[in-house]
Protein backbone atom coordinates (compact mmCIF):
# COMPACT_ATOMS: atom_id res chain seq x y z
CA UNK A 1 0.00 0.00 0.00
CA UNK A 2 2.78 2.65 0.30
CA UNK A 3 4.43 1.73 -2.86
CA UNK A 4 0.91 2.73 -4.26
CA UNK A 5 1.16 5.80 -2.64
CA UNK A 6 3.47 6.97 -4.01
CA UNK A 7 3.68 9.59 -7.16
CA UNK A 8 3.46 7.66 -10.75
CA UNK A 9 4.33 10.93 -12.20
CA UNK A 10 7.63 11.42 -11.43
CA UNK A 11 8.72 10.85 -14.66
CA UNK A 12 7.27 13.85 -16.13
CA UNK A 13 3.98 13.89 -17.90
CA UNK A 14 3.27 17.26 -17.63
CA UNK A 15 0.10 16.40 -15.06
CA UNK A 16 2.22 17.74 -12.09
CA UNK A 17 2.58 21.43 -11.46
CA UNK A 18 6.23 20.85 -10.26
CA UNK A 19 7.05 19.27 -14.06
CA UNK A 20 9.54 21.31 -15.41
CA UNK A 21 7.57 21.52 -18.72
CA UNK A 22 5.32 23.82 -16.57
CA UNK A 23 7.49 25.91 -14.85
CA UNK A 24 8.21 29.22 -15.95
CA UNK A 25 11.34 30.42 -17.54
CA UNK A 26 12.41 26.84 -17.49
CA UNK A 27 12.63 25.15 -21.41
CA UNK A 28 12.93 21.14 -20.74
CA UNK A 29 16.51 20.00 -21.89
CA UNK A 30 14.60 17.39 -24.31
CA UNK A 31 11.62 19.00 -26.03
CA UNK A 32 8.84 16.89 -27.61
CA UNK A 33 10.24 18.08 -31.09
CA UNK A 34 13.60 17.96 -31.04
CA UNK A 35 13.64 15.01 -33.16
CA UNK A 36 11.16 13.93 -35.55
CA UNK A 37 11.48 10.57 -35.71
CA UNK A 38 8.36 10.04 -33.65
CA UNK A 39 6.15 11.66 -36.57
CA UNK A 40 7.45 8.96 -38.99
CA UNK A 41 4.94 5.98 -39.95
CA UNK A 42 5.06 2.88 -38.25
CA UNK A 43 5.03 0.95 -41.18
CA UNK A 44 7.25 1.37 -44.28
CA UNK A 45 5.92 3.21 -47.09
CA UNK A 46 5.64 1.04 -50.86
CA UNK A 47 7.36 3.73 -52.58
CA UNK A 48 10.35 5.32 -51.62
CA UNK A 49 10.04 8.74 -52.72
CA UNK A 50 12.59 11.14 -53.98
CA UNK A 51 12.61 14.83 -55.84
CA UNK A 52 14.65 17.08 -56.46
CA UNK A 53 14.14 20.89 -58.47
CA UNK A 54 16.97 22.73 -60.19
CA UNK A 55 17.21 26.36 -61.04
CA UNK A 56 19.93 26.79 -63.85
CA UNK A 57 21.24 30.13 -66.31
CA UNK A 58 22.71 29.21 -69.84
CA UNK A 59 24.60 31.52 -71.62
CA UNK A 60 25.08 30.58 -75.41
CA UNK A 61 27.05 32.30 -78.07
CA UNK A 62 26.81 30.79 -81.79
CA UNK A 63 26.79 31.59 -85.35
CA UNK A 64 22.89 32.80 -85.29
CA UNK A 65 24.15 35.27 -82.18
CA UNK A 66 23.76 34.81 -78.61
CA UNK A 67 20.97 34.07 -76.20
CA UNK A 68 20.64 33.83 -72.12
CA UNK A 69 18.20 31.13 -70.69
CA UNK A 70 17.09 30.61 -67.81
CA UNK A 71 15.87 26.64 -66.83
CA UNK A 72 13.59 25.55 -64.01
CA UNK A 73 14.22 21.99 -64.03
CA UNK A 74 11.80 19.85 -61.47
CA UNK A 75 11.93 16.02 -61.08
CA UNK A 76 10.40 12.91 -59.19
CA UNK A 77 10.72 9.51 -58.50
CA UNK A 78 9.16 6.83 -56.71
CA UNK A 79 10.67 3.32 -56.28
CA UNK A 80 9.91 0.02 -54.85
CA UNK A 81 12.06 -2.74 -54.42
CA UNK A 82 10.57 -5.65 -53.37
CA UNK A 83 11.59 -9.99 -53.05
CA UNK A 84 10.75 -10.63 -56.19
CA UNK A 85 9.22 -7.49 -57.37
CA UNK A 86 11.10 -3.77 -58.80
CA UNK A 87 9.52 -1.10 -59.91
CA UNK A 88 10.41 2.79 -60.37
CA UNK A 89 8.22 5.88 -62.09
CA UNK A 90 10.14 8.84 -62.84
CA UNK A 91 8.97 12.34 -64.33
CA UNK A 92 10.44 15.66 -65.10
CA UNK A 93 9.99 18.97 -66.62
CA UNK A 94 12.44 21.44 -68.26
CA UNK A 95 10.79 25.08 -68.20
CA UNK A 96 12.45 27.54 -70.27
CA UNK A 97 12.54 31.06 -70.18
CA UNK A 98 14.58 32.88 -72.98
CA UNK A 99 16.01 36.15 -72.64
CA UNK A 100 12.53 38.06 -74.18
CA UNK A 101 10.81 36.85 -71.35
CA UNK A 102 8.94 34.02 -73.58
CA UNK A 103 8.51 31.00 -71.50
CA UNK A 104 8.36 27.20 -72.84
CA UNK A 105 8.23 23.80 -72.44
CA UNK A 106 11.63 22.46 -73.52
CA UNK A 107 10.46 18.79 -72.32
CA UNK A 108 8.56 16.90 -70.59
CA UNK A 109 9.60 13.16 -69.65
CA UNK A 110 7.38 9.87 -67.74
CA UNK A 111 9.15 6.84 -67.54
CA UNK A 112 8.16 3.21 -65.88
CA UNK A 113 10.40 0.29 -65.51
CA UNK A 114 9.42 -2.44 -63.16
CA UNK A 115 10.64 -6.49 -63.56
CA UNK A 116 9.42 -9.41 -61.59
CA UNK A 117 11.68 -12.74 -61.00
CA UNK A 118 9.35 -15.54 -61.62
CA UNK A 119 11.66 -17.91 -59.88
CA UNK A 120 15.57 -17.90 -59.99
CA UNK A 121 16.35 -18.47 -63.33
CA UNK A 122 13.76 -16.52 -64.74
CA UNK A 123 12.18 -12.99 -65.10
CA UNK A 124 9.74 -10.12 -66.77
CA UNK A 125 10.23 -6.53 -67.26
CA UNK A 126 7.65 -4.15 -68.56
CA UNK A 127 8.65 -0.45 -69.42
CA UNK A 128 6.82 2.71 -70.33
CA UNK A 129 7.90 6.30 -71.31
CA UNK A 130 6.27 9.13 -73.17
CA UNK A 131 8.00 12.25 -73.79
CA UNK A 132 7.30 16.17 -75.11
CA UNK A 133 10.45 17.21 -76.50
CA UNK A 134 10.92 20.77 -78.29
CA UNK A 135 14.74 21.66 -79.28
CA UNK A 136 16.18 25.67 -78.43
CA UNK A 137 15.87 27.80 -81.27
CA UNK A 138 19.73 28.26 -82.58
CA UNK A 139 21.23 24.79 -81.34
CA UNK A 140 23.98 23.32 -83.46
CA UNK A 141 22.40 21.09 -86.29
CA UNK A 142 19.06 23.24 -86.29
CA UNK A 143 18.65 25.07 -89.24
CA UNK A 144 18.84 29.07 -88.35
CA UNK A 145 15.61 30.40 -90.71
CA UNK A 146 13.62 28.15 -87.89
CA UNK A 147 12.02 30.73 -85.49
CA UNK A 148 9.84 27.95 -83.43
CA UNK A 149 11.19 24.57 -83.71
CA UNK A 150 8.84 21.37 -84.19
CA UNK A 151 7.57 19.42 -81.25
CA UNK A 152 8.27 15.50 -80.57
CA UNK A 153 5.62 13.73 -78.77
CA UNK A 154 6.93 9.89 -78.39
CA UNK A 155 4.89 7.01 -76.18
CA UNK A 156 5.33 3.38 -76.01
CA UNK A 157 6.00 0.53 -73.95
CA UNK A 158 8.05 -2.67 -74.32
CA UNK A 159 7.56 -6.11 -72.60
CA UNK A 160 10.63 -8.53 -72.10
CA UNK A 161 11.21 -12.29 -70.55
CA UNK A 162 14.65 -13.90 -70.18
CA UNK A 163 15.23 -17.56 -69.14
CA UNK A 164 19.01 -19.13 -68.02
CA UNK A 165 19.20 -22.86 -69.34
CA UNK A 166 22.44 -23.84 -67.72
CA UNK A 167 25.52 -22.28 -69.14
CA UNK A 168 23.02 -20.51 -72.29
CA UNK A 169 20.37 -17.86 -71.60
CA UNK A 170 17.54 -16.16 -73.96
CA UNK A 171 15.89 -13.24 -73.69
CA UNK A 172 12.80 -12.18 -75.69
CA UNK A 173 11.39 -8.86 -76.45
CA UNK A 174 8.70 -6.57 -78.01
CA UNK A 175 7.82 -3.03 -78.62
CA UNK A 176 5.58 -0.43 -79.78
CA UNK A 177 6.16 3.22 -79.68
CA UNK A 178 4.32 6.32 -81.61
CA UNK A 179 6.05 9.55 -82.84
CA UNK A 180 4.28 12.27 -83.53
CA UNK A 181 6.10 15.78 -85.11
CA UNK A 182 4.53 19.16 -84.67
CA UNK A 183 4.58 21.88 -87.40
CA UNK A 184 7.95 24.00 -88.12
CA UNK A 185 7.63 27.76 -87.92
CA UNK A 186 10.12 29.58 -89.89
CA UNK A 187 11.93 32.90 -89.23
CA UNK A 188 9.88 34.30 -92.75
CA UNK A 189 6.59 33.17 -90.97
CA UNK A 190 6.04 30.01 -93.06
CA UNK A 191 4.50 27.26 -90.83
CA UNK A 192 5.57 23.43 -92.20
CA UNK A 193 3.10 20.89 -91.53
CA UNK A 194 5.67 17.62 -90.41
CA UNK A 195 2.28 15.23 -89.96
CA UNK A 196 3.70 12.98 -92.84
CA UNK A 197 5.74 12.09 -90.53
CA UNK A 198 4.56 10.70 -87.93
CA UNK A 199 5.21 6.86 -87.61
CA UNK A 200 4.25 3.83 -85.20
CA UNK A 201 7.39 1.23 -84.49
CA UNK A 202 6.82 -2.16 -83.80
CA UNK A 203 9.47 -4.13 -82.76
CA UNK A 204 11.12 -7.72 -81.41
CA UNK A 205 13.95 -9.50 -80.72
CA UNK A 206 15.37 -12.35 -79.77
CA UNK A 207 18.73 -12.76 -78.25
CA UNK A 208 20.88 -16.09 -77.11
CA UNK A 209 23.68 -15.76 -75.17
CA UNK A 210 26.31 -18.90 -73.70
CA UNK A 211 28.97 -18.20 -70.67
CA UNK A 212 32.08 -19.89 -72.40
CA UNK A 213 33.96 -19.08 -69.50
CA UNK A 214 33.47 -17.08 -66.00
CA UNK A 215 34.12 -13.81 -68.06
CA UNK A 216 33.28 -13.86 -71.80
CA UNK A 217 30.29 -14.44 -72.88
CA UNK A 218 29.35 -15.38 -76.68
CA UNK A 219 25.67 -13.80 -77.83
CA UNK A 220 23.78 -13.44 -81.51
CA UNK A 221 20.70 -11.49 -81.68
CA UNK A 222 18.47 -10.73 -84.13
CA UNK A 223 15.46 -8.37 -84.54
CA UNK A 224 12.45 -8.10 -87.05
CA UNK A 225 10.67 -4.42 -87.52
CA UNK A 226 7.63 -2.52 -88.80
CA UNK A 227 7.48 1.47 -89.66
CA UNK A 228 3.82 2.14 -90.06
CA UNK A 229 2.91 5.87 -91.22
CA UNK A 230 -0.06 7.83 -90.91
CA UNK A 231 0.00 9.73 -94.15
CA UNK A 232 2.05 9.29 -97.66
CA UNK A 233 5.18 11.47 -97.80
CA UNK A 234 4.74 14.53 -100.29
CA UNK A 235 8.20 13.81 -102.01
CA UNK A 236 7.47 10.58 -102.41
CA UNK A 237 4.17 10.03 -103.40
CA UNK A 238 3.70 7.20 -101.46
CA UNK A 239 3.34 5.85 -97.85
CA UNK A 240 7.52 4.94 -96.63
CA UNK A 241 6.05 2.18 -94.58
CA UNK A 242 8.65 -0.47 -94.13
CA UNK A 243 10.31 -3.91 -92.77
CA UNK A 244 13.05 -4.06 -90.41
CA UNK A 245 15.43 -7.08 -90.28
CA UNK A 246 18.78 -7.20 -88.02
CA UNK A 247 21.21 -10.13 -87.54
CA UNK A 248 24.04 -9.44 -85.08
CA UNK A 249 26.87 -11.26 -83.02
CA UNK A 250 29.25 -10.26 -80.23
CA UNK A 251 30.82 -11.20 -77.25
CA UNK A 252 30.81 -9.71 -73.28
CA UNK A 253 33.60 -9.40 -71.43
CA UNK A 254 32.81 -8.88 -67.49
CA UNK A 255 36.15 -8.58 -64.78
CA UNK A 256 34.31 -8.32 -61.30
CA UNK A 257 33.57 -4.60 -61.12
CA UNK A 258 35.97 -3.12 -62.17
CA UNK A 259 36.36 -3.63 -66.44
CA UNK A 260 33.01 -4.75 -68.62
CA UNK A 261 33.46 -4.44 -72.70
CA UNK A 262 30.61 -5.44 -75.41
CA UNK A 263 31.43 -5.37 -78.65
CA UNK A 264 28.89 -6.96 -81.91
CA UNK A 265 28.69 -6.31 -85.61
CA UNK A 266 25.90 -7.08 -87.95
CA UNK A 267 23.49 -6.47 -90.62
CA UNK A 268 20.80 -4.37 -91.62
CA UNK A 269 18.00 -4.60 -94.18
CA UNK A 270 15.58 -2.15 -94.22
CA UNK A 271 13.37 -3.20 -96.99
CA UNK A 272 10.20 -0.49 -98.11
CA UNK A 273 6.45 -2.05 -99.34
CA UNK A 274 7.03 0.40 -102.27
CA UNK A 275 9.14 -1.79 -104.59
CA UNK A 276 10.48 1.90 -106.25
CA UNK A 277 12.00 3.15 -103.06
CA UNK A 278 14.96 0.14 -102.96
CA UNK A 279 15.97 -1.64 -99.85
CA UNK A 280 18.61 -0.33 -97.77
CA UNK A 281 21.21 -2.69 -96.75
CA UNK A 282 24.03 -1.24 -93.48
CA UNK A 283 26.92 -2.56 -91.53
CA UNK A 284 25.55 -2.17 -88.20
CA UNK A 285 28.27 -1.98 -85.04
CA UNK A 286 27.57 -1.44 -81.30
CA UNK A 287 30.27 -1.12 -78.70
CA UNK A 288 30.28 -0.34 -74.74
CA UNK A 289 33.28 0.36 -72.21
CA UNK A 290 32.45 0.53 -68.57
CA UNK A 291 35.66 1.06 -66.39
CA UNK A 292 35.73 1.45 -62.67
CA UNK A 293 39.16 1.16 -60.88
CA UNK A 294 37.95 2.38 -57.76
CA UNK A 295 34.63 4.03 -56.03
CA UNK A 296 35.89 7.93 -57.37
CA UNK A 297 36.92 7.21 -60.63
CA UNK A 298 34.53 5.83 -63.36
CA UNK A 299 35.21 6.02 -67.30
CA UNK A 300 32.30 4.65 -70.29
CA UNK A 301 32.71 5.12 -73.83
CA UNK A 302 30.33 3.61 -76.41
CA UNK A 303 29.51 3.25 -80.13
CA UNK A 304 26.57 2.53 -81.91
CA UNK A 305 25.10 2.26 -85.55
CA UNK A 306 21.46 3.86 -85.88
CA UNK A 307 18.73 3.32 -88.93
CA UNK A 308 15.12 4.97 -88.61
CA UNK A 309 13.19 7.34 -90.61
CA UNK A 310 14.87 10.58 -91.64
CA UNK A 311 12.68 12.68 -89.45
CA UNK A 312 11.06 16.31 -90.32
CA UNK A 313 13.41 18.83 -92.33
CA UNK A 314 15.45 15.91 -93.33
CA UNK A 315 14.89 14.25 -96.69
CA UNK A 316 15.10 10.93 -98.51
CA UNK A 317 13.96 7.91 -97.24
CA UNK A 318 16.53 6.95 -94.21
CA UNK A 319 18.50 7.82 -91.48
CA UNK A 320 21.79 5.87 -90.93
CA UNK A 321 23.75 7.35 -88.42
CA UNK A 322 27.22 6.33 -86.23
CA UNK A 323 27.63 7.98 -83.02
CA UNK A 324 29.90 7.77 -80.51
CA UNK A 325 30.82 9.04 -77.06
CA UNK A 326 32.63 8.49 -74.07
CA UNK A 327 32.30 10.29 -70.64
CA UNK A 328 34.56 10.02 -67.42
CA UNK A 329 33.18 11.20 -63.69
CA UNK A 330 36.01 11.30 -61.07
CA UNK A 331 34.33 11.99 -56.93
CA UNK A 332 37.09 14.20 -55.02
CA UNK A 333 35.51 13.60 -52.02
CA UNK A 334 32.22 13.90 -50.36
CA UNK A 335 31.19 17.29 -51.49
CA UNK A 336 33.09 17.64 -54.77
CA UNK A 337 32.99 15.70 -58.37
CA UNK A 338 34.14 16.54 -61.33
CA UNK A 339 33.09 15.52 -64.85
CA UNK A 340 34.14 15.36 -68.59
CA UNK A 341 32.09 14.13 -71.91
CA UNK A 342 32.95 14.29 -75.82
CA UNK A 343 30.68 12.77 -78.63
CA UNK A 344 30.80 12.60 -82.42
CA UNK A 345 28.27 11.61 -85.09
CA UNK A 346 28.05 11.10 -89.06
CA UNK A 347 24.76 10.30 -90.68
CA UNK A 348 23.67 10.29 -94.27
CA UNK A 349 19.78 10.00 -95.68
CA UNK A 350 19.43 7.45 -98.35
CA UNK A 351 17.80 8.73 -101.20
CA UNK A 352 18.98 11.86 -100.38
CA UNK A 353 22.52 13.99 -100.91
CA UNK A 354 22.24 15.38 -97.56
CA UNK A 355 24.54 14.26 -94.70
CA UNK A 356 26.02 15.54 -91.68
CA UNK A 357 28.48 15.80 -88.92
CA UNK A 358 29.50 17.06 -85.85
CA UNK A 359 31.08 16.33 -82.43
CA UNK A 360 30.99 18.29 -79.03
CA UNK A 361 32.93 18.08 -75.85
CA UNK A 362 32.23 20.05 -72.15
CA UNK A 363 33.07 19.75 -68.68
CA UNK A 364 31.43 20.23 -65.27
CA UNK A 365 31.91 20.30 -61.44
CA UNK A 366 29.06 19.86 -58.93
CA UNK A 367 29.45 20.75 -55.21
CA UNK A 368 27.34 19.86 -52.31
CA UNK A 369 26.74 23.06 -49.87
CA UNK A 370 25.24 20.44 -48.12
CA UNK A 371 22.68 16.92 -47.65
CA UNK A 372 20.15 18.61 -49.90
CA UNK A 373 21.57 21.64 -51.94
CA UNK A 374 24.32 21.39 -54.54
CA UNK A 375 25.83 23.93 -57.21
CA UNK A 376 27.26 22.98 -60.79
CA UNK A 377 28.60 24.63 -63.57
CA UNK A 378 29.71 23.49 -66.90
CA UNK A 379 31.02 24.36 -70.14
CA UNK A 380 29.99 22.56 -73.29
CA UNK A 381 31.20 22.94 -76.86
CA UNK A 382 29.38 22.05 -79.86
CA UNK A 383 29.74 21.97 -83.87
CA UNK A 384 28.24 20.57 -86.39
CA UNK A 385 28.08 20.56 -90.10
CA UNK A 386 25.34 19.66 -92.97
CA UNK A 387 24.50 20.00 -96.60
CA UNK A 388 21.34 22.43 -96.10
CA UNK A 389 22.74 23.95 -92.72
CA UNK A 390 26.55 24.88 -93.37
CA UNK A 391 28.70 25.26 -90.68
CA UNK A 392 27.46 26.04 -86.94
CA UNK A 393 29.32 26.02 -83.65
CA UNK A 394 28.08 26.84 -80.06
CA UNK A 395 29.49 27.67 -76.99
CA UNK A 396 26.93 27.06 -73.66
CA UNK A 397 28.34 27.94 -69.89
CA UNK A 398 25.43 27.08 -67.46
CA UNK A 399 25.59 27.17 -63.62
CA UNK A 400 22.71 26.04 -61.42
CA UNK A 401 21.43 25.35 -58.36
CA UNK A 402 19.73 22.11 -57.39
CA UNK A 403 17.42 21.60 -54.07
CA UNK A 404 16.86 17.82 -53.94
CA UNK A 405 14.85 15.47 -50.77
């Protein structure tokens, strides 16, 4: 009976006057919301969410004169990772505002990828992404009587399932995705209608692959194609609509971490339902370098062969194009990394006697004021020349600020 007594408050409830929560000029050394953790849920959420919103100024000087932009540049993502299951949404915006105050959307971008292991040897992945695209009024390989470039609007979605049988695996996949081209507006006023243009791609593949040792792997792929278009092309009188047939091999090279090289070659034949426009036949070559020595260094550098339809303000029937690039990040430390990228390209339109050419190179630093803000700047140089376009080259310096979760 004593022990009941006695005070069960001592520990400080607040429901004694003495509590030093109620006494005045006396702040408790531990206040209720000093720490957050107690708000949190006590469960975990599905989705991990992340965001981030960058404020960025581009300065650009090139042969059609010189232009200051500013770039609101928001972004979100929300993953899951799961026993079997992975799946992650991501979207962004890129909000320009050019130097006469007229504000755009330079793009818009939704992507889904998500997979799902059946059981150990085998699994599905299912991927989405649509996409508003408009390019900036002066950039390298745009022609410069273009006052309001064309919009891209591209959707689709591809399905995949790959299976390990022993030493050999297989993977098979398919595709559909729709391209649609807004009109051209040109610096004389003249508005281009780019509707003949617009295209649904279907696509599969198949790919084998056999582990001849613990590091190289030996793989031949192949792929089958269909260009669909909405409308006939003006220049050619009839629809382009045609077949797609790829044959490649190559072979993977994987050392732990630290080295992985892919290198194939193949064929192309892209063959048209109008027996006039020909078939087009390409050498088609695809390579990728990943090297990581260590955690602050990593180096890639890739090449690939490319064969689609020309595109608006183009010409001809097809677009074959080789492109390379190679990019190396290095981490100084915690709050500091460093950056450097070059590229190159060559394409030619079949049918056509236009080609073109250019290459590009920049560097950037990004520094982290602290767990949520960081500041970059960069420099980039491009150039390119073409048959209708001439000769353009472009200097950009952009500096930003970036406020991320």
């Amino acid at each position: 009976m004593p022990a009941l007594a006695a005070s069960d408050h001592a520990t400080g409830d607040g429901s004694d006057p003495d509590n030093e929560r109620l006494l005045p000029d006396v702040y408790p050394a531990d206040p209720v919301l000093s720490s957050g953790e107690w708000l949190r849920e006590p469960y975990d959420p599905f989705f991990d969410v992340d965001w981030s919103v960058a404020l960025r100024g581009s300065y650009t000087k090139s042969n059609s004169g010189e232009r200051f932009d500013i770039l609101l540049v928001p972004a979100a993502s929300l993953e899951h990772i799961g026993t079997r299951s992975a799946i992650n949404l991501d979207a962004s915006a890129e909000i320009v505002r050019a130097g006469d105050g007229a504000v755009d959307i330079g793009a818009l971008r939704l992507g889904l990828q998500s997979g799902y292991d059946l059981d150990s040897v085998t699994r599905i992945t299912a991927n989405g992404n649509l996409a508003l695209t408009r390019a900036t009024p002066g950039a390298p390989g745009l022609s410069s009587t273009v006052a309001i470039p064309h919009q891209t609007t591209s959707g689709g979605f591809d399905v995949g399932v790959t299976r390990q049988f022993g030493k050999f695996n297989i993977g098979l996949t398919g595709a559909a995705q729709r391209n649609i081209y807004g009109p051209t507006t040109l610096t004389s006023g003249v508005v281009t209608d780019n509707s003949e243009q617009n295209y649904w791609a279907l696509d599969g593949g198949l790919r084998v692959g056999f582990q001849a040792t613990p590091i190289f792997e030996v793989f031949g792929q192949g792929g089958l194609g269909r260009d669909i278009f909405d409308h006939p092309s003006t220049a050619l009188g009839v629809h382009p609509n045609a077949t797609d047939t790829t044959l490649e091999g190559g072979v993977t090279g994987r050392w732990n971490d630290i080295l992985e090289v892919t290198a194939s070659a193949g064929v192309g034949l892209r063959r048209f339902d109008a027996a006039g426009l020909g078939d087009v036949v390409t050498q088609l070559y695809d390579a990728q370098v990943t090297f990581t020595p260590d955690p602050t260094w990593r180096m890639t550098a890739g090449f690939a062969t490319t064969v689609a339809p020309p595109g608006p303000d183009a010409g001809g029937t097809t677009r074959v194009d080789y492109a390379a690039n190679a990019e190396v990040a290095y981490t100084v430390n915690s709050w500091l990394a460093l950056r450097a990228l070059a590229d190159w390209y060559s394409a030619r339109y079949i049918s056509s006697p236009n080609t073109e050419t250019g290459y590009g190179f920049g560097a950037g630093a990004d520094y982290k004021v602290n767990a949520h803000t960081s500041v970059s700047a960069e420099y980039g140089y491009d150039h390119s020349e073409s048959t209708t376009n001439g000769v353009q080259d472009a200097h950009r310096v952009t500096v930003g600020l970036t406020v991320s979760r």
